[in-house]
Each structure stands twice: as C-alpha cells, then as structure tokens.
N, C-alpha and C. Protein backbone atom coordinates (compact mmCIF):
# COMPACT_ATOMS: atom_id res chain seq x y z
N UNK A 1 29.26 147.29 189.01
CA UNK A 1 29.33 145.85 189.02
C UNK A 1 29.07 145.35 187.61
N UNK A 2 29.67 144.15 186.91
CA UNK A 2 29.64 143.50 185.98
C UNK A 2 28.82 142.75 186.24
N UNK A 3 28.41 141.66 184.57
CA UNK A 3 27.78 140.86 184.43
C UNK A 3 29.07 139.76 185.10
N UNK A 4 28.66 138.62 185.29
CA UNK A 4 29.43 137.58 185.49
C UNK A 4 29.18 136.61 184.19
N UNK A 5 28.61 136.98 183.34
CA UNK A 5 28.80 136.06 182.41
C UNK A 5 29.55 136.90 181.02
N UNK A 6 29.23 137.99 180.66
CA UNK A 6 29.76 138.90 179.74
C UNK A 6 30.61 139.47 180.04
N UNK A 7 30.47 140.14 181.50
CA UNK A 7 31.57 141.48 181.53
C UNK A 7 31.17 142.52 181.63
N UNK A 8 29.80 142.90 180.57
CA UNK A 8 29.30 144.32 180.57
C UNK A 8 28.29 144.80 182.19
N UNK A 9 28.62 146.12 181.86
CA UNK A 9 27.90 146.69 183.49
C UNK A 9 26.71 146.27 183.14
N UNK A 10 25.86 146.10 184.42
CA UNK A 10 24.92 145.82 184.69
C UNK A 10 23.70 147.11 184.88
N UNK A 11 22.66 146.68 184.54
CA UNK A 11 21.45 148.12 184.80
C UNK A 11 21.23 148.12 186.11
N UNK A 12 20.58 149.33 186.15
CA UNK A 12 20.50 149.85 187.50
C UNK A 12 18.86 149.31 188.22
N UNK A 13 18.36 148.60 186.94
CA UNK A 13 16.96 148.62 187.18
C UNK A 13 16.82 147.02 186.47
N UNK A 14 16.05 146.02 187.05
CA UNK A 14 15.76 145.16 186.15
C UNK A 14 16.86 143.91 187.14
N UNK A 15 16.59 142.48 186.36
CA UNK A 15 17.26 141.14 187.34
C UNK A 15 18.21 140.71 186.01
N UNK A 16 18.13 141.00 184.96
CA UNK A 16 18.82 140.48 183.68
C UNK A 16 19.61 141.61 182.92
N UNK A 17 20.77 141.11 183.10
CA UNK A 17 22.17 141.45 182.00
C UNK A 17 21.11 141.94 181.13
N UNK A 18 21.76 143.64 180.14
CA UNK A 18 20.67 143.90 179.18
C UNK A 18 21.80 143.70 177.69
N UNK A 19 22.63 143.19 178.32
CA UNK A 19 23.46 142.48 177.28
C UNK A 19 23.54 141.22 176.64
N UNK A 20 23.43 140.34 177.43
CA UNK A 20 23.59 138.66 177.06
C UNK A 20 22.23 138.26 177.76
N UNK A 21 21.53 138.98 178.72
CA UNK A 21 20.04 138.21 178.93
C UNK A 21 20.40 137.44 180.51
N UNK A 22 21.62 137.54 181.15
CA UNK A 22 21.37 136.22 182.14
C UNK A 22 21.28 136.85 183.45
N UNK A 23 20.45 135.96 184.32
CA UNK A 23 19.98 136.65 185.28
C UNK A 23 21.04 136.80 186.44
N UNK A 24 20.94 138.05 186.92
CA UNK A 24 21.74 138.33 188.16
C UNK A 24 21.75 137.33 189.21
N UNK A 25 23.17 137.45 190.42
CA UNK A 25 22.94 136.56 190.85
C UNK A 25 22.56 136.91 192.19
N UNK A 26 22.25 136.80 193.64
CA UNK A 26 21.76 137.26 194.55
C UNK A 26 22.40 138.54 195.13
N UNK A 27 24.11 138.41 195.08
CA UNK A 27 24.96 139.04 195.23
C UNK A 27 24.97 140.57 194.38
N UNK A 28 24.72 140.23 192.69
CA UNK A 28 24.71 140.77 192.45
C UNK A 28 23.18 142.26 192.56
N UNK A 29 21.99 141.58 193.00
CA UNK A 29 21.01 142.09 193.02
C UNK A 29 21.13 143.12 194.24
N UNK A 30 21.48 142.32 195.16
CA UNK A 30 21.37 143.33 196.47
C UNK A 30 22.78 144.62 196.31
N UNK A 31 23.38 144.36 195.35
CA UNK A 31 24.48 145.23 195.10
C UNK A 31 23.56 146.76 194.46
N UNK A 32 22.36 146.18 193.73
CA UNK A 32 21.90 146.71 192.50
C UNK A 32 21.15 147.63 193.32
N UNK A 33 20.44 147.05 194.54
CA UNK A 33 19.39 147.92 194.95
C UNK A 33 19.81 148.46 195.99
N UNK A 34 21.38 148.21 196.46
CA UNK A 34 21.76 149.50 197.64
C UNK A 34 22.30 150.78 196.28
N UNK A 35 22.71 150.21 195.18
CA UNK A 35 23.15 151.63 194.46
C UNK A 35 21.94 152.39 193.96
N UNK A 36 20.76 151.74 193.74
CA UNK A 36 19.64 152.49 193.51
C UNK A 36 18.67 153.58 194.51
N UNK A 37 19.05 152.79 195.77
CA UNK A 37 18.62 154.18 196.44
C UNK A 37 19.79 155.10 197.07
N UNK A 38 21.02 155.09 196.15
CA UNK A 38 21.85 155.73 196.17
C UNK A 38 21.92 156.85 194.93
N UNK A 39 20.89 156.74 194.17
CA UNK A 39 20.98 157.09 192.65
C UNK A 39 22.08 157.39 191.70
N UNK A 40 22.30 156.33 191.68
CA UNK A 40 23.87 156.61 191.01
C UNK A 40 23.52 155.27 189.72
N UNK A 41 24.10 156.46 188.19
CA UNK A 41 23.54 155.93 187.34
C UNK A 41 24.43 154.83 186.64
N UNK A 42 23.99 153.98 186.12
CA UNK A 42 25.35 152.89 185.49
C UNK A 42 25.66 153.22 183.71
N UNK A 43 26.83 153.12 183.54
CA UNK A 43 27.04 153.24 182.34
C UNK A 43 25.71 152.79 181.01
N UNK A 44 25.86 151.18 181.56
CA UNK A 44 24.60 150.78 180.51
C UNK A 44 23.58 152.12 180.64
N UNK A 45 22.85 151.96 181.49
CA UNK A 45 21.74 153.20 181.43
C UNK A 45 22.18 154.11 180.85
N UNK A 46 23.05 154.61 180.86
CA UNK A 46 23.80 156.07 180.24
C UNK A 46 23.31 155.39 178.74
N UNK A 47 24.09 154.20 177.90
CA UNK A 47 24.32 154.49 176.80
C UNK A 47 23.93 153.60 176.27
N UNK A 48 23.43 152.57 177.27
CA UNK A 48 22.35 151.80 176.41
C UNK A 48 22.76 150.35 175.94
N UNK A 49 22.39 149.67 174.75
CA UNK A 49 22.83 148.47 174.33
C UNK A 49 24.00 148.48 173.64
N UNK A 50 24.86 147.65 173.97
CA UNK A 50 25.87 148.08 172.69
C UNK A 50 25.47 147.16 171.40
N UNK A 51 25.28 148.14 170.61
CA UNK A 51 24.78 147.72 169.02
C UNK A 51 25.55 147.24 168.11
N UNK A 52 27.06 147.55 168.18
CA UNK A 52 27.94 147.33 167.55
C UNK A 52 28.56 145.92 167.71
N UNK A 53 28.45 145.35 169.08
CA UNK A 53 28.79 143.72 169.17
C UNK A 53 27.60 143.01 168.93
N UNK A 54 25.92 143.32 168.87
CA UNK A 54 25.13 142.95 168.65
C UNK A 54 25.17 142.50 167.24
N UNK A 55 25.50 143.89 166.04
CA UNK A 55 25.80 143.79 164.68
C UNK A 55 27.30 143.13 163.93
N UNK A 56 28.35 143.05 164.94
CA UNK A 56 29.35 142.83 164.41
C UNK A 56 29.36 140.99 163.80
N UNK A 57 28.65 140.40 164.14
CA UNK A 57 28.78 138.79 164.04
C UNK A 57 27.40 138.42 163.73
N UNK A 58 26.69 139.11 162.55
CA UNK A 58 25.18 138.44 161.98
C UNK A 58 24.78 136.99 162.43
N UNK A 59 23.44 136.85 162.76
CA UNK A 59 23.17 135.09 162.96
C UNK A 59 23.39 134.60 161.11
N UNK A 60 24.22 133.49 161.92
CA UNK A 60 23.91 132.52 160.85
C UNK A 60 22.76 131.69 160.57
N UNK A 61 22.40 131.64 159.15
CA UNK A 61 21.37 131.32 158.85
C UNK A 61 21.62 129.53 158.26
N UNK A 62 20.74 128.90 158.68
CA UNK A 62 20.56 127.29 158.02
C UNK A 62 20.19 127.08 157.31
N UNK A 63 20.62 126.40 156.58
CA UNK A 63 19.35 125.68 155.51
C UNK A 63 19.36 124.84 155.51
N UNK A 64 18.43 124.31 156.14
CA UNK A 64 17.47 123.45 156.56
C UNK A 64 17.29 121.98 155.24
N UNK A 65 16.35 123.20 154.48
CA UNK A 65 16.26 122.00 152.98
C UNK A 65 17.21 121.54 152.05
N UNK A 66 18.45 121.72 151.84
CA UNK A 66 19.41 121.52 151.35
C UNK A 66 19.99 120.30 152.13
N UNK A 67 20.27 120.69 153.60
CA UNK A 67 20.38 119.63 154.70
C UNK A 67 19.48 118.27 154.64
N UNK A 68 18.39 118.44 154.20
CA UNK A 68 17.51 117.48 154.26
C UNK A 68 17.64 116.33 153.19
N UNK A 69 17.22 117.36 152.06
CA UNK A 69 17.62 116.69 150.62
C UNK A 69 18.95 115.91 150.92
N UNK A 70 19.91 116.71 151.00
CA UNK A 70 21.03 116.19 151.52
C UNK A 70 21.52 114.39 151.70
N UNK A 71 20.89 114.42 153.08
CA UNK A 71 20.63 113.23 153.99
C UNK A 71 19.56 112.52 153.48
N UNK A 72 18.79 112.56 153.04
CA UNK A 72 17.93 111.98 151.78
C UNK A 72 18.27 111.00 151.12
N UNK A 73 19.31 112.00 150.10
CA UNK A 73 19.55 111.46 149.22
C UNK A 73 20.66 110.32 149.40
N UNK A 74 21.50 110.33 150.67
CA UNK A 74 22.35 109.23 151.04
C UNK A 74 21.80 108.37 151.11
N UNK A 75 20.55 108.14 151.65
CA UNK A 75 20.05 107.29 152.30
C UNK A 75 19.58 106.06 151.45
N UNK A 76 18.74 106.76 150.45
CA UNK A 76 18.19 106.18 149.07
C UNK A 76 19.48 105.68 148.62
N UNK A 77 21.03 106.31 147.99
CA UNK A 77 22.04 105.91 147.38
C UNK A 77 22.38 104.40 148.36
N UNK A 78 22.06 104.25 149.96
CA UNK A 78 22.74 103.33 150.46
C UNK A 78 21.13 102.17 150.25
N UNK A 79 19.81 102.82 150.25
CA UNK A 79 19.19 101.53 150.11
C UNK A 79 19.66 100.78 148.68
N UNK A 80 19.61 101.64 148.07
CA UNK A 80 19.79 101.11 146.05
C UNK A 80 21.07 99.88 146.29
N UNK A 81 21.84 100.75 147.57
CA UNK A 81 23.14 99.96 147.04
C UNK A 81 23.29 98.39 148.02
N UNK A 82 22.30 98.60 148.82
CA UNK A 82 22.41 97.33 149.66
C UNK A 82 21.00 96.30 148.64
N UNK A 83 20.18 96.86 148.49
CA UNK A 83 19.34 95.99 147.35
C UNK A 83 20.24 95.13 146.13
N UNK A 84 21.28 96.02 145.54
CA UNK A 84 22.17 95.66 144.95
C UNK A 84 23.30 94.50 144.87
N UNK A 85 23.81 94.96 146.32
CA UNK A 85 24.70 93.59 146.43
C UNK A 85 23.78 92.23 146.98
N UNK A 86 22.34 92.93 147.34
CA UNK A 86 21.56 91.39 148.14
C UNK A 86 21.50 90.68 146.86
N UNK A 87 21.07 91.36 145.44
CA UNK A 87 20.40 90.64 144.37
C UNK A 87 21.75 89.70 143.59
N UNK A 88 23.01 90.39 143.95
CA UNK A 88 24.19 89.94 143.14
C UNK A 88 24.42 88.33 143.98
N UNK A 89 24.22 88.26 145.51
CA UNK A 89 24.39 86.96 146.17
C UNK A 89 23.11 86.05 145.92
C-alpha cells in the first residue's frame, strides 16, 4: 500500500508516511496491521528513506535581513517623500 499523499510505500510499523510525515488514514492502518501479523516486509523497511529526493532539492534559505532593510528602506524613501510634497503645498 502507498502513501496517499506521496506515493511512496508505506512502513510496516508506525501511523506516519516515513517519507513526507503524513498520517495514515484508517483504511490505510488496518491494511498495515493485517500485513503485520502476516510478516511480510515493505519495501520502505527493506531500504529505508529515500535520501536522494530528500537531497536532490536543498531548503531554500531566506534572508530575512536584507528583506527587512529592504522594506525599511521604502518606507523612510515614501515618508521623506510625502513630508516633501506636504512642505511644497
């Protein structure tokens, strides 16, 4: 049996995809625990996490302070500039 949210097989042991994290659904649980006292092993268990879609797409990282400064600095450019046209009327 698959995940329903990924795709990848499901463990033989445990309520959560050991792929994407999401929890089985009732259907899928009682599936889980007639194959377990059937002992019959699931791929995942065999071979584990796959590491390679884990590594293939690094988190992207933010920056935060650049963002900030950023938006900052608009902000100040639009007070200066509304002080500006108040003093010209």
């Amino acid at each position: 049996m698959n995940c329903h949210k990924c795709g990848k097989p499901l463990p033989s042991e445990g309520y959560t995809c050991k792929f994407c994290g999401t929890m089985m659904t009732p259907s899928q649980i009682a599936y889980q625990n007639r194959q377990v006292k059937k002992d019959i092993t699931l791929l995942s268990d065999q071979y584990g996490v796959d590491k390679k879609s884990i590594y293939e797409n690094p988190p992207v990282k933010e920056n935060k302070l650049k963002g900030l400064i950023f938006i900052v600095g608009i902000l100040l450019f639009l007070i200066i500039l509304v002080i500006i046209v108040t003093q010209i009327k």
